[in-house]
N, C-alpha and C. Protein backbone atom coordinates (compact mmCIF):
# COMPACT_ATOMS: atom_id res chain seq x y z
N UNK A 1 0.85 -1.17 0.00
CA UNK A 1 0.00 0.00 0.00
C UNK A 1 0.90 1.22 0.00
N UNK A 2 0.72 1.96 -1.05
CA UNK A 2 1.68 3.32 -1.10
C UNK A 2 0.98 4.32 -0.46
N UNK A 3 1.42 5.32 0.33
CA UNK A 3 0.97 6.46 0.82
C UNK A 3 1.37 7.41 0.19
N UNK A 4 0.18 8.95 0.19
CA UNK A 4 0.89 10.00 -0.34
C UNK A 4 0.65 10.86 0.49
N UNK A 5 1.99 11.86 0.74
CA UNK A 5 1.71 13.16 1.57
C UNK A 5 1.62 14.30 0.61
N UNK A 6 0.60 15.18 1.16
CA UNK A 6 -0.17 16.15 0.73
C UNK A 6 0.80 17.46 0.82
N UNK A 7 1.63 17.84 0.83
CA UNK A 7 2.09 19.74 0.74
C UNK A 7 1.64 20.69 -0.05
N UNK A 8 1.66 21.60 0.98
CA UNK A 8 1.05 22.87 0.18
C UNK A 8 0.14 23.40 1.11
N UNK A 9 -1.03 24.36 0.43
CA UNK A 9 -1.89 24.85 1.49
C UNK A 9 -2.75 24.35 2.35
N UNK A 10 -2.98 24.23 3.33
CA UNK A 10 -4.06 23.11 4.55
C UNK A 10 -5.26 22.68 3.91
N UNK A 11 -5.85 22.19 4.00
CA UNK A 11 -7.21 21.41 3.43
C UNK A 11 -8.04 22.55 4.32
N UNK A 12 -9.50 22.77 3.52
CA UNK A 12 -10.95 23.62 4.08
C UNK A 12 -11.51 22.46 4.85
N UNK A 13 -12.56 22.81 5.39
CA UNK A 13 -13.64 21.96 5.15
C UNK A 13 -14.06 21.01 4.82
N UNK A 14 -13.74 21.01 3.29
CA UNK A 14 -14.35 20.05 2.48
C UNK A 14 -13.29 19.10 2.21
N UNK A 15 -12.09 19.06 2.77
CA UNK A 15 -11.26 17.96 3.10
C UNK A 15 -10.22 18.43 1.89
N UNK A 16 -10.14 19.07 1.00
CA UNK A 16 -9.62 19.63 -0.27
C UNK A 16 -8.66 21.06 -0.34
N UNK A 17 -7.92 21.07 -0.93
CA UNK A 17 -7.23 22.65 -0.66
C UNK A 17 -8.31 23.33 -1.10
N UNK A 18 -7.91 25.32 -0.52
CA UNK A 18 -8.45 26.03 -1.20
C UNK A 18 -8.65 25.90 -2.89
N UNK A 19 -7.78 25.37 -3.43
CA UNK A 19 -7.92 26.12 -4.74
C UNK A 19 -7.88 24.82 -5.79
N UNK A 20 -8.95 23.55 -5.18
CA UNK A 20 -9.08 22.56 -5.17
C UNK A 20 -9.73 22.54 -6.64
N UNK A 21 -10.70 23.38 -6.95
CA UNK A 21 -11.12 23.20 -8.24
C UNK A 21 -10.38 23.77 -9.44
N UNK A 22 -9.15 24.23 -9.13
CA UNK A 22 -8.29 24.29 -9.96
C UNK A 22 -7.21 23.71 -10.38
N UNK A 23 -6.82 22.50 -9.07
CA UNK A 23 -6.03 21.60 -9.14
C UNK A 23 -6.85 20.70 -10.29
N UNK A 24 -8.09 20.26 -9.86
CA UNK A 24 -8.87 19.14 -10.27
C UNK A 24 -9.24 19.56 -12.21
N UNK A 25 -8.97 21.16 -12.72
CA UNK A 25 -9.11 21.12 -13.98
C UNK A 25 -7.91 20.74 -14.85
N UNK A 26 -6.44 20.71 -13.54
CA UNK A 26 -5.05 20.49 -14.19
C UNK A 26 -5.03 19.21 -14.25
N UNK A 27 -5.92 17.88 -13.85
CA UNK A 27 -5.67 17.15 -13.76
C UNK A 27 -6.24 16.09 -14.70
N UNK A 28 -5.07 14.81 -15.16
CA UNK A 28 -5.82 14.14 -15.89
C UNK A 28 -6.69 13.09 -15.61
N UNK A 29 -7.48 12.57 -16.21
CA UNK A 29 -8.53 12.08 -16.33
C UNK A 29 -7.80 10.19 -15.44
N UNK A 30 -6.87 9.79 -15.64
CA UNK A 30 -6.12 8.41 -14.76
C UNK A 30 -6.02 9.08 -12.85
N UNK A 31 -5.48 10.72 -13.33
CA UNK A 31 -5.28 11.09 -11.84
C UNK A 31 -6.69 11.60 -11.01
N UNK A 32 -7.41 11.48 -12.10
CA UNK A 32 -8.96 12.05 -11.50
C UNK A 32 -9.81 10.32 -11.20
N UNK A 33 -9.57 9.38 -11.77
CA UNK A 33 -9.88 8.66 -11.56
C UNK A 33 -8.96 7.64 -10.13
N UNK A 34 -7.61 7.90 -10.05
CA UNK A 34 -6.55 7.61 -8.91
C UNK A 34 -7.57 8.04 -7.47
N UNK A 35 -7.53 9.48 -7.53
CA UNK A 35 -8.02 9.81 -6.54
C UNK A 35 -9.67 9.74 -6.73
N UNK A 36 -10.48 9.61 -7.11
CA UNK A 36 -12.20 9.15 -7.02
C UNK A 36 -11.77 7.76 -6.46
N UNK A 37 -10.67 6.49 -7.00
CA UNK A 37 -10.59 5.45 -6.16
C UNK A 37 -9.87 5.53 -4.37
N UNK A 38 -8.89 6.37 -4.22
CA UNK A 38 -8.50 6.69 -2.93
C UNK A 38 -9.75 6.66 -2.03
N UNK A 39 -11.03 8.03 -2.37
CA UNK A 39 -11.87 8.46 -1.59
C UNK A 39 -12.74 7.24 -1.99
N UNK A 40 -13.20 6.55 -2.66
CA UNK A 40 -14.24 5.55 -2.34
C UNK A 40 -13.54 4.38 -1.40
N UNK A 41 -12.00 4.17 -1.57
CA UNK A 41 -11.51 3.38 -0.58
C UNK A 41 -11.68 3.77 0.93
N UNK A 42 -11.23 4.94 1.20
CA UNK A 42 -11.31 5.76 2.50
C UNK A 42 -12.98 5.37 2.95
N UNK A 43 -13.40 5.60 2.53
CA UNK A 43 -14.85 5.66 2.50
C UNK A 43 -15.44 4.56 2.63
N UNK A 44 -14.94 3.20 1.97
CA UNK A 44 -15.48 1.91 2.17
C UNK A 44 -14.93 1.59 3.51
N UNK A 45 -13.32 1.65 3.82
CA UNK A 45 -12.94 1.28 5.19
C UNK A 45 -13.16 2.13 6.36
N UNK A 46 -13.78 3.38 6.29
CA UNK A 46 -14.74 3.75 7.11
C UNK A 46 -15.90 3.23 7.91
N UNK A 47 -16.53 3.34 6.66
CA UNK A 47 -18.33 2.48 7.18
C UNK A 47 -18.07 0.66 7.29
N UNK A 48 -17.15 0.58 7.11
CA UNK A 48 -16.66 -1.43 7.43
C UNK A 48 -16.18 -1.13 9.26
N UNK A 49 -15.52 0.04 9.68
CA UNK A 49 -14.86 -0.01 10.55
C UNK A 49 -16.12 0.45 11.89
N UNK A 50 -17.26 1.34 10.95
CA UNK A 50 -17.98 1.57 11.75
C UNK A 50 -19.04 0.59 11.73
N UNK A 51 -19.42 -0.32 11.37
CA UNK A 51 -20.37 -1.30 11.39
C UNK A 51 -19.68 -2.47 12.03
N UNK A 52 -18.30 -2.60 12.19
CA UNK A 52 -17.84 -3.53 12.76
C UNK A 52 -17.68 -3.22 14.58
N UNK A 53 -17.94 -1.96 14.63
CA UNK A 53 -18.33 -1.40 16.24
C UNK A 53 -19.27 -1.73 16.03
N UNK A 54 -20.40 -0.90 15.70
CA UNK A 54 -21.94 -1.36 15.83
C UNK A 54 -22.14 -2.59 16.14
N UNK A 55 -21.67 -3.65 15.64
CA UNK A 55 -22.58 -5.23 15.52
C UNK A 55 -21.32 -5.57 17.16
N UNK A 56 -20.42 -5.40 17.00
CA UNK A 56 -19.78 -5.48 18.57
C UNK A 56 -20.66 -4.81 19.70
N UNK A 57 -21.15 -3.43 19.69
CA UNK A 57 -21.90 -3.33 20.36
C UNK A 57 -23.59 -4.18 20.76
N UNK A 58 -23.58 -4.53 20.03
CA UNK A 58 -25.15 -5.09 19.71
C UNK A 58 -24.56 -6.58 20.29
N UNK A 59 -23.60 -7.25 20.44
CA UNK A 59 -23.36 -8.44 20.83
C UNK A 59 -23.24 -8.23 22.19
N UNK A 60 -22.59 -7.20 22.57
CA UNK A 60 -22.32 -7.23 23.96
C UNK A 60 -23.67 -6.93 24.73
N UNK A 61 -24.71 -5.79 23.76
CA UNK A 61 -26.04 -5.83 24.65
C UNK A 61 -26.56 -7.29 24.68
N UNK A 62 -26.41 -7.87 23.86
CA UNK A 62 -26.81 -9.09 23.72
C UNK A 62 -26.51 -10.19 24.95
N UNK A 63 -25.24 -9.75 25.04
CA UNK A 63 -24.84 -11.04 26.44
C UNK A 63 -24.99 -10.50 27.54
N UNK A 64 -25.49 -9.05 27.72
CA UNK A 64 -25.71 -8.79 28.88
C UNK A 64 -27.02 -8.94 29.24
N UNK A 65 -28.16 -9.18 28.06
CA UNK A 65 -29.40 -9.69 28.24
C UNK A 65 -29.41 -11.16 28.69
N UNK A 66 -28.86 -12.04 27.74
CA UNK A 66 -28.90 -12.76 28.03
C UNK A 66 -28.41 -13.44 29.57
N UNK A 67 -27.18 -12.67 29.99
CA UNK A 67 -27.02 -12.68 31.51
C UNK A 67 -27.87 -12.58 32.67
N UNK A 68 -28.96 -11.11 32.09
CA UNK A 68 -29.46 -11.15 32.83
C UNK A 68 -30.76 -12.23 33.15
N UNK A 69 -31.45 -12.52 32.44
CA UNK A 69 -31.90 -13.77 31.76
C UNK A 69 -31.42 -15.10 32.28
N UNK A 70 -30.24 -15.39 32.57
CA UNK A 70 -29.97 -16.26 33.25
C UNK A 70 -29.88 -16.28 35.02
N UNK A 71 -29.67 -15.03 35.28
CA UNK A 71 -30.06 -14.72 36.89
C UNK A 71 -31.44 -15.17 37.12
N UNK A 72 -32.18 -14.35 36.67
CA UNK A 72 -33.62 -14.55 36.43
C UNK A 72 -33.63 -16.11 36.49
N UNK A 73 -33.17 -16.53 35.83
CA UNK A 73 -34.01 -17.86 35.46
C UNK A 73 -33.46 -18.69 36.85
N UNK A 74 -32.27 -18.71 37.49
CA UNK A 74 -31.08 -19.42 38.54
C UNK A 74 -32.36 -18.78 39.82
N UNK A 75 -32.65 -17.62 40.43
CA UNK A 75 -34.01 -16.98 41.11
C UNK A 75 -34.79 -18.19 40.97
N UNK A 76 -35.75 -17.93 39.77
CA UNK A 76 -36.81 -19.10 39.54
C UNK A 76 -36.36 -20.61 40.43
N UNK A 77 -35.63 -21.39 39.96
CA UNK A 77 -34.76 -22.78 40.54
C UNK A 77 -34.47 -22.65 41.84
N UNK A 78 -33.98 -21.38 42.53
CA UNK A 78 -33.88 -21.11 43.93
C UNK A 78 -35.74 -21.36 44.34
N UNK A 79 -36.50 -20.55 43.58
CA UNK A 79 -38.01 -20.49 44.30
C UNK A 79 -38.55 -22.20 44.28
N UNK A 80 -38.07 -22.81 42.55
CA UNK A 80 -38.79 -24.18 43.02
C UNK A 80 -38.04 -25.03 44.10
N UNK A 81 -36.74 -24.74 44.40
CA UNK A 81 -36.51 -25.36 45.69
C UNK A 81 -36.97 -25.09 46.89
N UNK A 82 -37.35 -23.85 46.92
CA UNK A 82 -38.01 -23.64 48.05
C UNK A 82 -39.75 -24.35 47.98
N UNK A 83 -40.09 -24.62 46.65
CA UNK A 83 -41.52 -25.43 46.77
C UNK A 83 -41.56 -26.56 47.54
N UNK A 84 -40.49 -27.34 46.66
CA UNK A 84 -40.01 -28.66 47.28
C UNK A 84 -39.88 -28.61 48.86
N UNK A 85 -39.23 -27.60 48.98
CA UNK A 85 -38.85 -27.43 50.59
C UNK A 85 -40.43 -27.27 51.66
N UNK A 86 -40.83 -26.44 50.76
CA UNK A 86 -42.12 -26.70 51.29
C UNK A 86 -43.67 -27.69 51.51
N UNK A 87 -43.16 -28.25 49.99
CA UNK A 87 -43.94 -30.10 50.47
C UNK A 87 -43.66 -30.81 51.60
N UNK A 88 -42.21 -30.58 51.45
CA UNK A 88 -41.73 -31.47 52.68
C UNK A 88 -42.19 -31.06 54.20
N UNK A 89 -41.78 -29.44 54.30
CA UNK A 89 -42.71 -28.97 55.75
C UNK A 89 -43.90 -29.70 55.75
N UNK A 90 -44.81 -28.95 54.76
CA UNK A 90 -46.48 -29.50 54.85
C UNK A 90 -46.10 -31.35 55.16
N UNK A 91 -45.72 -31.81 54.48
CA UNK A 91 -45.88 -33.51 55.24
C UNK A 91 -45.33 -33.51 56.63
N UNK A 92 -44.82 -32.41 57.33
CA UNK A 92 -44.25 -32.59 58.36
C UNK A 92 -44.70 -31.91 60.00
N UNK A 93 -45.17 -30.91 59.14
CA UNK A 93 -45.94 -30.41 60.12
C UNK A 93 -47.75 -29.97 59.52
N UNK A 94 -48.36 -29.34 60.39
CA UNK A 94 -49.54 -28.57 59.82
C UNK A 94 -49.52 -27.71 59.19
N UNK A 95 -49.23 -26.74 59.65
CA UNK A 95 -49.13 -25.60 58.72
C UNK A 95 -48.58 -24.75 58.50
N UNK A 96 -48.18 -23.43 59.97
CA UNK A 96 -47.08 -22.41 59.54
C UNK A 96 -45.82 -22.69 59.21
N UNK A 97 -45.31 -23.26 59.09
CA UNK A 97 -43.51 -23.57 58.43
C UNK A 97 -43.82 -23.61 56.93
N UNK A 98 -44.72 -24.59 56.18
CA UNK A 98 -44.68 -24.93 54.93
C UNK A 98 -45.32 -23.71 54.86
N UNK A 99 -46.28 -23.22 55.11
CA UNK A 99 -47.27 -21.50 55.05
C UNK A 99 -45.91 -20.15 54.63
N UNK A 100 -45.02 -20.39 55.68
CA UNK A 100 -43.72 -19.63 55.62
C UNK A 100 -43.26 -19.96 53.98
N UNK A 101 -42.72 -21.34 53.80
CA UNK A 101 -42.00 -21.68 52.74
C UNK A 101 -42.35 -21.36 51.47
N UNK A 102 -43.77 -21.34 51.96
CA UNK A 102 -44.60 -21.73 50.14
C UNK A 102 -45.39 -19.95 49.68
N UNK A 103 -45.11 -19.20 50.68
CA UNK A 103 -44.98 -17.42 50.80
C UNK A 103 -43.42 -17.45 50.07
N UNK A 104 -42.71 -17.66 50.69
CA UNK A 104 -41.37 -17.33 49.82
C UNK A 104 -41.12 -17.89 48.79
N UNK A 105 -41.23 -19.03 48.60
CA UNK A 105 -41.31 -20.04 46.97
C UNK A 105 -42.15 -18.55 46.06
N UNK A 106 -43.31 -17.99 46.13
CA UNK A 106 -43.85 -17.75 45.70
C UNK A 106 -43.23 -16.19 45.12
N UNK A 107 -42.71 -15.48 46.11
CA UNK A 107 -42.12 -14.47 46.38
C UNK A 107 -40.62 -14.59 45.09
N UNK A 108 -40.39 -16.10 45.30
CA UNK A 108 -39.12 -15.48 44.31
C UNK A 108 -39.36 -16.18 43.07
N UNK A 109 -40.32 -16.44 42.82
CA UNK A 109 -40.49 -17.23 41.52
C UNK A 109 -41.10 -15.93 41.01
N UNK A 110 -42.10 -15.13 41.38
CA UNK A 110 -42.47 -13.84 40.90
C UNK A 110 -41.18 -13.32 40.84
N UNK A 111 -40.00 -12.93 41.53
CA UNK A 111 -39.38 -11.83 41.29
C UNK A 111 -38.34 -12.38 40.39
N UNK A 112 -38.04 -13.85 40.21
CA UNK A 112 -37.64 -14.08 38.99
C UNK A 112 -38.39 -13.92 37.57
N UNK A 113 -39.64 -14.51 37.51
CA UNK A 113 -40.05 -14.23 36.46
C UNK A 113 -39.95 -12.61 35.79
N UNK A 114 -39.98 -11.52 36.47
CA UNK A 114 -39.80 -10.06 36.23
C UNK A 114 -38.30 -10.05 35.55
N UNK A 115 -37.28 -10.29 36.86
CA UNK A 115 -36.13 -10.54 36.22
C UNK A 115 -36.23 -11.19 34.49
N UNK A 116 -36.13 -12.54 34.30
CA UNK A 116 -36.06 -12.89 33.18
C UNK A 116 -36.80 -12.59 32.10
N UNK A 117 -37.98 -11.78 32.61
CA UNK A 117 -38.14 -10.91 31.37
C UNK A 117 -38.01 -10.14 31.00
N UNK A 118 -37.46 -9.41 32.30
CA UNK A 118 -36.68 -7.94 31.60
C UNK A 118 -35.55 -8.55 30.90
N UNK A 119 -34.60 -9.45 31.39
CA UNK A 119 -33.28 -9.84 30.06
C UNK A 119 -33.82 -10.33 29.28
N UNK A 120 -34.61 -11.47 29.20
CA UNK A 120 -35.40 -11.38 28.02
C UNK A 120 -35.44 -10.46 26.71
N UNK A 121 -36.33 -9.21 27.19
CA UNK A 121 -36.62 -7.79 26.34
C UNK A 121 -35.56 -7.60 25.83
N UNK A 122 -34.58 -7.21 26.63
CA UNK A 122 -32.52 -6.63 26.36
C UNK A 122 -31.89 -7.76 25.46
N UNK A 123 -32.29 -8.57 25.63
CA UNK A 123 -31.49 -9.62 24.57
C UNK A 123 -32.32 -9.56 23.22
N UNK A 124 -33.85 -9.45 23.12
CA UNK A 124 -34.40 -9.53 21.77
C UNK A 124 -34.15 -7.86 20.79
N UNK A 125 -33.93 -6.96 22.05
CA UNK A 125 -33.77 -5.61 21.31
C UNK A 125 -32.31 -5.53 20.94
N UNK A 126 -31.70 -6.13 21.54
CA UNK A 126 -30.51 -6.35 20.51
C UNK A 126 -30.15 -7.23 19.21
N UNK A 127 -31.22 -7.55 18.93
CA UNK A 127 -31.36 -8.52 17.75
C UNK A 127 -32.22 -7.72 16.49
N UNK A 128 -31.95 -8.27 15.37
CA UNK A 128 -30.52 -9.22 14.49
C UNK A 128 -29.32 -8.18 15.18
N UNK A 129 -28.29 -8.48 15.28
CA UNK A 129 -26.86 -7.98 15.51
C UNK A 129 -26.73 -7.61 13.70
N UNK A 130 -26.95 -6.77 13.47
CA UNK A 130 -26.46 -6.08 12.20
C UNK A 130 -26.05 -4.34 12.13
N UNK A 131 -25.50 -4.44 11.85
CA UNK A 131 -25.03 -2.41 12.09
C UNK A 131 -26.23 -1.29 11.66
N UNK A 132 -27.33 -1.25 11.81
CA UNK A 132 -28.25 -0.80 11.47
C UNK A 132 -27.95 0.54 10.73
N UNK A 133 -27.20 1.52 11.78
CA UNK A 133 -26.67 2.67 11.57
C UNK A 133 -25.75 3.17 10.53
N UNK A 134 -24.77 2.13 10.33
CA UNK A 134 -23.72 1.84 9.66
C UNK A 134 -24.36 1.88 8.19
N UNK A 135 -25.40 0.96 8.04
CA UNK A 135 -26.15 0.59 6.87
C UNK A 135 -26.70 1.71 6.12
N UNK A 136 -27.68 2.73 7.21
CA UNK A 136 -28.41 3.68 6.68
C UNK A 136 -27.17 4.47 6.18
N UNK A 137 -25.99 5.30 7.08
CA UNK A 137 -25.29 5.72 6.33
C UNK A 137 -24.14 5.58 5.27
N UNK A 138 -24.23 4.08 4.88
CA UNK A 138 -24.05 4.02 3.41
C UNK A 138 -24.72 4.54 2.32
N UNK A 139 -26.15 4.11 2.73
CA UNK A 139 -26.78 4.08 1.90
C UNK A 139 -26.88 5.76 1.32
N UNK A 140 -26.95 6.65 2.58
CA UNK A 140 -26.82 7.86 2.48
C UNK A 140 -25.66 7.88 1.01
N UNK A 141 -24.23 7.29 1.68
CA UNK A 141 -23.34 7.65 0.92
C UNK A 141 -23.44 7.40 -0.44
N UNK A 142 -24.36 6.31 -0.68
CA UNK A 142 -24.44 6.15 -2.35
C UNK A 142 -25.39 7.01 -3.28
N UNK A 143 -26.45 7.56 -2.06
CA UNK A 143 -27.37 8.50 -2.24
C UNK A 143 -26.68 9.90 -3.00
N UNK A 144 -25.59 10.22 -2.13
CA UNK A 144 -24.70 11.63 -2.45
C UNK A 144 -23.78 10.96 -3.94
N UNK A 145 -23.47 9.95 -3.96
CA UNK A 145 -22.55 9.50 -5.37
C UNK A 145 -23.43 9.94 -6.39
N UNK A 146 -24.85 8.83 -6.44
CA UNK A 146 -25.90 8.93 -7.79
C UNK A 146 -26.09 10.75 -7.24
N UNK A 147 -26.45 11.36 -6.91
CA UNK A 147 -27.05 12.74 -6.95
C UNK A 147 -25.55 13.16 -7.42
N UNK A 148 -24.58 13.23 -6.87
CA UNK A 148 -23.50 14.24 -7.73
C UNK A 148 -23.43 13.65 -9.34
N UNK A 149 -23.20 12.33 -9.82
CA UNK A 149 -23.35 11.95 -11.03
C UNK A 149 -24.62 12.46 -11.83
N UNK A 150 -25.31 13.25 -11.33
CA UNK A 150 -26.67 13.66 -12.13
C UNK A 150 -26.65 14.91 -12.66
């Protein structure tokens, strides 16, 4: 990969020297085409570099749903042990102990179920893992190509 350094007057704005449209009438038609390939390169490894964050981000919301989702669900398994725990009172005694047990069984199987569906939600809103953002502003970018070619 060859690099070129730029001398002369600083680039505007528009990423171009001042007196950019006068370079670009000295120039021939291989060097006008050199550089239209530079900037569509720049430009492709741009939006590759930014969609390759995006879908990284979207994975990591992803496992943190799913994490949470798995707390949730480990809660739940704590509450049916406490069911179990509480059959066993009830065969053992009359009533307040298993009464106790089968209040708390109940208590965390509700507060799991909340749990796992909030990770639940967090894991499906991170889905498909595709750069959404990334996408639209390509598309932008091909939008500005066909409109300047017109």
């Amino acid at each position: 990969m060859t690099h070129t350094h730029h001398t002369g007057p600083s680039p505007d704005r528009s990423g171009e020297p001042p007196d950019a449209a006068r370079q670009v009438d000295d120039l021939s038609t291989v060097q006008l085409v050199e550089r239209l390939t530079d900037q569509v390169k720049a430009l492709v490894q741009t939006e590759v570099r930014h969609g390759i964050v995006e879908v990284k981000d979207k994975g990591a919301r992803f496992g943190v749903g799913a994490g949470v989702s798995g707390a949730g669900l480990l809660i739940v398994l704590y509450g049916l042990g406490a069911l179990v725990g509480a059959a066993v009172l009830a065969l053992a005694t009359v009533l307040d102990p298993w009464l106790a047990a089968l209040l708390v069984a109940v208590v965390l199987i509700a507060v799991g179920g909340v749990v796992a569906a909030v990770g639940g939600q967090r894991a499906k809103d991170a889905l498909p893992p595709t750069p959404d953002d990334t996408t639209r502003s390509v598309r932008r970018d091909v939008d500005t190509v066909k409109e300047g070619l017109r």
